[in-house]
Protein backbone atom coordinates (compact mmCIF):
# COMPACT_ATOMS: atom_id res chain seq x y z
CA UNK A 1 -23.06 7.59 22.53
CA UNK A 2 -27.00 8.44 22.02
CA UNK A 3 -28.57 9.75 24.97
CA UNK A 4 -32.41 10.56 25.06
CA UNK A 5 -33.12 13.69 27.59
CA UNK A 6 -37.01 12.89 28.21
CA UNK A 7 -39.39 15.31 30.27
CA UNK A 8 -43.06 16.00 29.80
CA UNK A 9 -43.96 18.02 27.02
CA UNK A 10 -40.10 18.15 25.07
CA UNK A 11 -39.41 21.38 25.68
CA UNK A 12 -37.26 21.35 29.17
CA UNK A 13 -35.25 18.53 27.66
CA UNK A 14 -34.46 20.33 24.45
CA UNK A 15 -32.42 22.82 26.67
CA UNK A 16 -30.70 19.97 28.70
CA UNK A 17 -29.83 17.93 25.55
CA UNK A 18 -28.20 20.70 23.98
CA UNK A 19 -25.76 21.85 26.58
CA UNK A 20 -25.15 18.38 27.35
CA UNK A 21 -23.90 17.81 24.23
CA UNK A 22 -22.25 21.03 24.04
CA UNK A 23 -20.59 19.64 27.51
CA UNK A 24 -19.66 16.94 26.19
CA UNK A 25 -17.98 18.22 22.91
CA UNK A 26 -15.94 20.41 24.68
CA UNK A 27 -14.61 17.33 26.81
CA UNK A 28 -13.73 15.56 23.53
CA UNK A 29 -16.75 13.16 23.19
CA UNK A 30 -18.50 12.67 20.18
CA UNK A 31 -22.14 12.21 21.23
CA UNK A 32 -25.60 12.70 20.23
CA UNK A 33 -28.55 13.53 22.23
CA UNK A 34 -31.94 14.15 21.67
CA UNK A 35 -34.80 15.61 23.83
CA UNK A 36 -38.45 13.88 23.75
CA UNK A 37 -41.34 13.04 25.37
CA UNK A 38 -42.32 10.20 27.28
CA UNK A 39 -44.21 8.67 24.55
CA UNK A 40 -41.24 8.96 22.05
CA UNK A 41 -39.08 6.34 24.53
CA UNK A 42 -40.29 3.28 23.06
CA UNK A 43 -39.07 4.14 19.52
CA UNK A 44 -36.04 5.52 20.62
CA UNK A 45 -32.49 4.73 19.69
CA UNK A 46 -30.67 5.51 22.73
CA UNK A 47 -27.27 4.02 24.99
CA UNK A 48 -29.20 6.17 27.79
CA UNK A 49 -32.02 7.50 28.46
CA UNK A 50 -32.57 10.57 31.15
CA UNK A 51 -35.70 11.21 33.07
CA UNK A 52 -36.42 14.80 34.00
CA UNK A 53 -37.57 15.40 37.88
CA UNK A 54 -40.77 15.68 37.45
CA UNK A 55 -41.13 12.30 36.04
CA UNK A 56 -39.77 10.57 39.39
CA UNK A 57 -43.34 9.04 40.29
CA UNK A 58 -43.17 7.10 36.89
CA UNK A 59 -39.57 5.72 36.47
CA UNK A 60 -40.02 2.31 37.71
CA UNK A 61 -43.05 2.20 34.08
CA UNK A 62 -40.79 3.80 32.09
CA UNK A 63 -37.50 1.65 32.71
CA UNK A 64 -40.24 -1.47 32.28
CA UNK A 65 -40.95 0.12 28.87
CA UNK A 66 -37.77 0.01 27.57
CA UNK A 67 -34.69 -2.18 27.08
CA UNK A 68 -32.23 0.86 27.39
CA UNK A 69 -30.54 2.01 30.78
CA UNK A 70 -32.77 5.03 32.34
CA UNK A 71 -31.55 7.71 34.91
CA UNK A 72 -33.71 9.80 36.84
CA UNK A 73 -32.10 13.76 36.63
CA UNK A 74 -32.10 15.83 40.31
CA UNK A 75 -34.58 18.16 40.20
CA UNK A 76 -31.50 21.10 39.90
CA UNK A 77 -30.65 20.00 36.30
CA UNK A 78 -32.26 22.56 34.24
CA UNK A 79 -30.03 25.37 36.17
CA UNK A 80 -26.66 23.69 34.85
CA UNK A 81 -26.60 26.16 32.23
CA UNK A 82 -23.43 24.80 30.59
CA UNK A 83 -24.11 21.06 31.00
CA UNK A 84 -21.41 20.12 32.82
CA UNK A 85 -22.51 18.65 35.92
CA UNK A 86 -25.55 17.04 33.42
CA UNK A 87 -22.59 15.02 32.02
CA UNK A 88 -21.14 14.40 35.43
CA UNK A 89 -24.49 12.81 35.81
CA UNK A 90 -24.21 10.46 32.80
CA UNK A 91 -20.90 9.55 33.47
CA UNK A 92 -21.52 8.40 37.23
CA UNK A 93 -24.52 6.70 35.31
CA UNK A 94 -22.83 4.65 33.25
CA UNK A 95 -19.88 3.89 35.85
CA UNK A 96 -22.92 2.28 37.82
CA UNK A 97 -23.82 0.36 34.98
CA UNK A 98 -23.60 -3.29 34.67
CA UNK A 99 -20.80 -4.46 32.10
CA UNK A 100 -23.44 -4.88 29.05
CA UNK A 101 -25.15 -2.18 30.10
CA UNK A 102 -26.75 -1.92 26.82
CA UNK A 103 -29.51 -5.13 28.01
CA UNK A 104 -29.67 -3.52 31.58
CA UNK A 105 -33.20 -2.31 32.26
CA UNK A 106 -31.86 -0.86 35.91
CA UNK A 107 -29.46 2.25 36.55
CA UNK A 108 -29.37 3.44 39.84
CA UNK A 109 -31.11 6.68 40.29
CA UNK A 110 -28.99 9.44 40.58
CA UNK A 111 -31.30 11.47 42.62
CA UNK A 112 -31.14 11.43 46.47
CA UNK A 113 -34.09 9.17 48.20
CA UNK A 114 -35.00 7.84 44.81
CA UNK A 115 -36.02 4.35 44.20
């Protein structure tokens, strides 16, 4: 699993990314993730691809953008300081997805009131 943690300037999602995957190793899963910028989604190679909070207003442009499932974070994320409840997050993600999620453009948000 490849998962992209995306926020504005890189620097949020570089803390996110790395306890997720720290999360995740400790729950037995061998997965990669990287943090970028919204610019750096297009040339991505990602299964997912997570949207930091502040990024809500332009979800619906950046899922258009790419062919990859994208979740939108809660805007608590960057206080999970051992990335467990970031890779709750990922797994209700991909429980939501569609069977091929890998050609689904369309994850439901995770976030409360979000489109």
């Amino acid at each position: 699993m490849r998962i992209l943690v995306v926020c504005g300037a890189g620097a949020s999602s570089t803390f996110v990314a790395q306890r997720l995957r720290q999360a995740a190793t400790a729950a037995g899963r061998d997965w990669q993730t990287a943090a970028g910028t919204e610019g750096t989604i297009s040339s991505a190679f990602a299964d997912l691809i997570l949207i930091g909070p502040h990024l809500a207003e332009r979800l619906s442009v950046i899922r258009d953008a790419t062919d990859t499932p994208v979740a939108l974070l809660p805007s608590d994320v960057f206080g999970d300081r051992d990335g467990t409840t970031t890779l709750a997050i990922v797994d209700a993600a991909l429980s939501a997805a569609p069977p091929d999620a890998a050609t689904s453009t369309h994850l439901p948000s995770t976030a409360k009131g979000t489109p």
